[in-house]
Protein backbone atom coordinates (compact mmCIF):
# COMPACT_ATOMS: atom_id res chain seq x y z
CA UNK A 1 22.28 2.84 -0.18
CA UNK A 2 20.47 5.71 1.76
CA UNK A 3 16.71 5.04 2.45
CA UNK A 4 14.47 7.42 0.58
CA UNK A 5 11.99 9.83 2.84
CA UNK A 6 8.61 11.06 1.28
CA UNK A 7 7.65 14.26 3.17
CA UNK A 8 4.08 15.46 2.42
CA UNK A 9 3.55 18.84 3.89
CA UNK A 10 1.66 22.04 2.90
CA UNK A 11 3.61 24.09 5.46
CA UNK A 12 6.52 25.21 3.54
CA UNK A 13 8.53 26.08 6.09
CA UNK A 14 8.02 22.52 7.80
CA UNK A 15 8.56 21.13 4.78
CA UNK A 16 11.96 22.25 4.22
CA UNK A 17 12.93 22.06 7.75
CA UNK A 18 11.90 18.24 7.85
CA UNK A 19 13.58 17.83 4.66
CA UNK A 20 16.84 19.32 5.79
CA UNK A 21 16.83 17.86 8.97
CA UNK A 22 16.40 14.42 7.43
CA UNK A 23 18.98 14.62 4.65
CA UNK A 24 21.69 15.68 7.13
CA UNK A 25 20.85 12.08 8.92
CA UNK A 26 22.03 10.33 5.81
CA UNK A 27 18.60 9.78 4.01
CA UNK A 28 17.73 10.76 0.85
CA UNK A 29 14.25 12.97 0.64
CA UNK A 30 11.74 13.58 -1.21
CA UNK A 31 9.09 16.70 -0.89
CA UNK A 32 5.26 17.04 -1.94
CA UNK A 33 3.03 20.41 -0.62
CA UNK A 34 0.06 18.17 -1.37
CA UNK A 35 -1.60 14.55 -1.35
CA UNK A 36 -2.44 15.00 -4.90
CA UNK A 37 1.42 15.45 -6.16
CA UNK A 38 2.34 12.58 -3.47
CA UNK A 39 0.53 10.44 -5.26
CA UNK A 40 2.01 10.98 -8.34
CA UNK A 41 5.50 10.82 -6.88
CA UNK A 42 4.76 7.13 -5.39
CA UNK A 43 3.64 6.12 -8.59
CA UNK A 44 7.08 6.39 -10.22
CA UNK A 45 9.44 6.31 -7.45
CA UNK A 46 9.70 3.42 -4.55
CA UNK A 47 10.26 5.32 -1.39
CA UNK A 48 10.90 3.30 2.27
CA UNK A 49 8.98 5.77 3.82
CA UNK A 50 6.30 8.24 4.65
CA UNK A 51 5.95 11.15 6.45
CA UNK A 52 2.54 12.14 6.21
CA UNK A 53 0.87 15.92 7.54
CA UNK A 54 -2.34 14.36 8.79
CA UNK A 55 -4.39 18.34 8.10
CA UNK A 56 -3.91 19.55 4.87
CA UNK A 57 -5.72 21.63 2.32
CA UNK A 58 -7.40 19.38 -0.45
CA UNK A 59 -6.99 15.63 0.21
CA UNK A 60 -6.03 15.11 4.35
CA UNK A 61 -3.48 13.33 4.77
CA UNK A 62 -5.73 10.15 6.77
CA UNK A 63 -7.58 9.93 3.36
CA UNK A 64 -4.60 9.75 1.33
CA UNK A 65 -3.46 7.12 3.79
CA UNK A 66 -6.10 5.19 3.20
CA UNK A 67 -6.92 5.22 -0.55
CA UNK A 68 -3.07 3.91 -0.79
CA UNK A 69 -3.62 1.52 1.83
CA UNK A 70 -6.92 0.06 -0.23
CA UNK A 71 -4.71 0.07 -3.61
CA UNK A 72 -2.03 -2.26 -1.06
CA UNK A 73 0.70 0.15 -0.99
CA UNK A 74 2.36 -1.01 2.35
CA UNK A 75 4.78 1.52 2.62
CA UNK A 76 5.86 2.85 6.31
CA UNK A 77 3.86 5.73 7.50
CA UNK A 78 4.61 7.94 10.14
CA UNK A 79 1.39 10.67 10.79
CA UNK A 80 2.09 13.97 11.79
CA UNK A 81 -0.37 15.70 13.69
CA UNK A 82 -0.80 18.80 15.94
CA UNK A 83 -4.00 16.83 16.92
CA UNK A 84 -3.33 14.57 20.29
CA UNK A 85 -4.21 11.98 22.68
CA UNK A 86 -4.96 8.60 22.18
CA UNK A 87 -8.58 8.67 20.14
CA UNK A 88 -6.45 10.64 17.31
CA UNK A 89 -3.41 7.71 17.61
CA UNK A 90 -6.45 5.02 17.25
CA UNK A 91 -7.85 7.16 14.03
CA UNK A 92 -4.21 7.30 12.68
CA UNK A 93 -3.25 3.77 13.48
CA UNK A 94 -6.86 2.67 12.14
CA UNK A 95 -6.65 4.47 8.49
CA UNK A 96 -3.38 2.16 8.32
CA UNK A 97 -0.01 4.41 10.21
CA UNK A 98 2.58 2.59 11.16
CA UNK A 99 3.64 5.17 13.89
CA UNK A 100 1.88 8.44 14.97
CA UNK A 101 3.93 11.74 15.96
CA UNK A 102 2.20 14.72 17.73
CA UNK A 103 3.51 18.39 17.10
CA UNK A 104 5.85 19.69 18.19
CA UNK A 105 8.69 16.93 18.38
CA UNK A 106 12.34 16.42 17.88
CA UNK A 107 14.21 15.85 14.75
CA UNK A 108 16.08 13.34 16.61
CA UNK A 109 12.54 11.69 17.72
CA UNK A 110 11.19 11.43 14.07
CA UNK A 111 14.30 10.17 12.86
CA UNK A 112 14.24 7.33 15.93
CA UNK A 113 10.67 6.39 14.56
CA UNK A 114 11.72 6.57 10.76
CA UNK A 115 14.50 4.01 11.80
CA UNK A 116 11.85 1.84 13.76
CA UNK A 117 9.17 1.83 10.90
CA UNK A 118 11.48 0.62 8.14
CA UNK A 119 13.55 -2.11 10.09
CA UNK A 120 9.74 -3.35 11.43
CA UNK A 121 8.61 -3.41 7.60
CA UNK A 122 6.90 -6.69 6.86
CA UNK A 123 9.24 -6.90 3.47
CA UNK A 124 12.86 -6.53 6.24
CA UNK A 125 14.25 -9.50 7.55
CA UNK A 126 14.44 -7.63 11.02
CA UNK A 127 12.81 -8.35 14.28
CA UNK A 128 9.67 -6.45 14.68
CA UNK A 129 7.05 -6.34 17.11
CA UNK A 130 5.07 -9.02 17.80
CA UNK A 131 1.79 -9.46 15.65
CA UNK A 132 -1.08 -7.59 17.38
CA UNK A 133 1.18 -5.03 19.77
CA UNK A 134 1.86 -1.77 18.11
CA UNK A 135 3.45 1.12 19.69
CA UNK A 136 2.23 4.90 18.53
CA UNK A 137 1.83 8.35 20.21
CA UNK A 138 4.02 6.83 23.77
CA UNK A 139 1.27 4.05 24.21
CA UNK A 140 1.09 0.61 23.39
CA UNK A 141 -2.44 -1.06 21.49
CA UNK A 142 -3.64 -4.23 20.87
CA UNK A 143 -4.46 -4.61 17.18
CA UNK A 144 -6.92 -7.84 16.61
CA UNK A 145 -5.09 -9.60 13.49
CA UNK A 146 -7.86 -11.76 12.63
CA UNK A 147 -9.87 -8.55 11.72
CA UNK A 148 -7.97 -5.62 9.99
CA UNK A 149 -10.63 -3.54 9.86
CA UNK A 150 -11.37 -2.90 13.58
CA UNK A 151 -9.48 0.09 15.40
CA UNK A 152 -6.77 -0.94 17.79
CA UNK A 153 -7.42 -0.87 20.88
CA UNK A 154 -5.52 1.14 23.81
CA UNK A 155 -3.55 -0.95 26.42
CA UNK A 156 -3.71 0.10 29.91
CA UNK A 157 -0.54 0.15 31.42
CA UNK A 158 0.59 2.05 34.69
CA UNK A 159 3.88 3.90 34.15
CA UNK A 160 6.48 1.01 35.60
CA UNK A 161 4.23 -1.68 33.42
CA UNK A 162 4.44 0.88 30.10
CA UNK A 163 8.27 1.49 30.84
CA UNK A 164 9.15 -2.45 31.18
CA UNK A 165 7.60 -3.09 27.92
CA UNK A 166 9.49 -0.31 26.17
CA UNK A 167 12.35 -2.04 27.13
CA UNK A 168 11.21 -5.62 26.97
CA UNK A 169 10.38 -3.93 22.84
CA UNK A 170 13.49 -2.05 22.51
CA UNK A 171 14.28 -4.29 20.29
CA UNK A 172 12.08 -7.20 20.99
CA UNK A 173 14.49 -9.64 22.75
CA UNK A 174 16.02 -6.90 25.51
CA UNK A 175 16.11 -8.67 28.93
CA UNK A 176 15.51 -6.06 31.52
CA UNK A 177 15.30 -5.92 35.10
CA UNK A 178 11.91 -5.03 36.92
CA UNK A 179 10.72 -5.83 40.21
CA UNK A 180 8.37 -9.45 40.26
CA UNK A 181 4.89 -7.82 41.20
CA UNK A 182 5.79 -5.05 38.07
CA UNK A 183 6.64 -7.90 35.68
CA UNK A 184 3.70 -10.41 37.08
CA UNK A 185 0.86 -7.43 36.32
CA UNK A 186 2.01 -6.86 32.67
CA UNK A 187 1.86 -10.43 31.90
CA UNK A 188 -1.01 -10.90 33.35
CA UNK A 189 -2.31 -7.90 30.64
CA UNK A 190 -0.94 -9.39 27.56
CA UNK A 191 -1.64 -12.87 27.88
CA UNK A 192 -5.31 -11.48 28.37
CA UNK A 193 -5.18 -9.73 24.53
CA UNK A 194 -2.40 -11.70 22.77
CA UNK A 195 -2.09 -15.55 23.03
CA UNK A 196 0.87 -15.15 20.77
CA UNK A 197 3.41 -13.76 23.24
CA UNK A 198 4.79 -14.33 26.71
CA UNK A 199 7.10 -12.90 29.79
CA UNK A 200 9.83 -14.93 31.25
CA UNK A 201 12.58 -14.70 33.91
CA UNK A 202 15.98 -15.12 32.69
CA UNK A 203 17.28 -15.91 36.17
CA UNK A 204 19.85 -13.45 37.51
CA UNK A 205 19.17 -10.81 34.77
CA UNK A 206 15.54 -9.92 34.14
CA UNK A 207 12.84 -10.31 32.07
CA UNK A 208 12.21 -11.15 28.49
CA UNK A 209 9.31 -10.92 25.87
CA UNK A 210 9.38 -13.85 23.89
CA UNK A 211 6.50 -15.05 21.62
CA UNK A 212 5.10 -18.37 22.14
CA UNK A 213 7.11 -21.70 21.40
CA UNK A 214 5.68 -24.74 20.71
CA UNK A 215 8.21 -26.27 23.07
CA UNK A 216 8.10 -24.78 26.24
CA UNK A 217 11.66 -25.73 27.41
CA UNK A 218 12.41 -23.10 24.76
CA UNK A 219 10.91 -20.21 26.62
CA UNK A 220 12.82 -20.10 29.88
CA UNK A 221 10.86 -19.94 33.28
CA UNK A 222 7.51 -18.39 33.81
CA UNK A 223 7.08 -14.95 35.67
């Protein structure tokens, strides 16, 4: 069965775009110009996901995200936004996203996230990642689970330590190569935010991101 795509849009001409671009990638879609008749729609219809215009006339879309946030709607959201850098990603993320997009982008990019947010939906027996670690807007942030409520916070990464954990995330579970020093600094990083997950060698092939075992003969060798 094709997953079913909620694009809320007042550009018209996005709108239909997005819509057509989507549909000829297999999923089924679903159009509103406004918050207002989105929230009629996902009233009567389940949809797997949103794509949500974050500045719209009326209701914008991060208040609409967060009214059906408080009501525990949990769908998937993906924000659009022509507004970037990484204090707009934290005020997407923060009103309850899943994944934020900046204008312009790629079909092929949106339908990449689309893909990501519904197989990393709490209800899907898929591998996500790791509680805490989200990945929005090409950076990673640390997202304290004991306390919802606060904004996630950035994670700062130099370029090799940022393009290891894309890989070490792509899924979770990739073993990748990456010099020592590279791999030794990012675990360094995340066992200083996350006590939940860990680096190790996997002798001969790379790195892997694991998250903690109880038994540590389970987690291969230490960076």
């Amino acid at each position: 069965m094709n997953k079913v795509i909620l694009i809320i849009d007042d550009d018209d001409m996005l709108r239909q775009t997005l819509a057509r671009g989507l549909r000829n990638e297999s999923f089924d879609v679903i159009t509103a110009d406004s918050a207002e008749s989105a929230n009629d729609i996902i009233q009567r219809i389940h949809v797997n996901a949103i794509v949500l215009d974050r500045m719209m006339t009326g209701m914008d879309g991060l208040t609409f995200l967060r009214q059906i946030r408080d009501t525990g709607n949990a769908t998937p959201v993906i924000m659009l936004t022509a507004m970037t850098g990484p204090e707009n990603a934290i005020a997407g993320l923060s009103g309850g996203a899943d994944d934020y997009l900046a204008k312009p982008f790629q079909m092929r990019e949106l339908v990449l996230r689309l893909n990501n947010i519904i197989k990393n939906n709490p209800t899907a027996s898929c591998a996500k990642l790791p509680q805490g670690l989200v990945f929005s807007d090409n950076e990673f942030f640390i997202r304290d689970v004991n306390n919802p409520a606060s904004p996630p916070q950035i994670l700062s990464l130099s370029g090799e330590e940022k393009k290891l954990l894309q890989h070490l995330t792509s899924p979770v579970g990739n073993i990748a190569p990456a010099s020592p020093m590279v791999a030794k600094r990012l675990r360094g990083k995340l066992n200083g935010v996350l006590s939940n997950i860990d680096i190790t060698t996997i002798r001969g092939r790379g790195y892997k991101l694991i998250e903690i075992s109880a038994d540590p003969q389970q987690n291969g060798d230490r960076v």
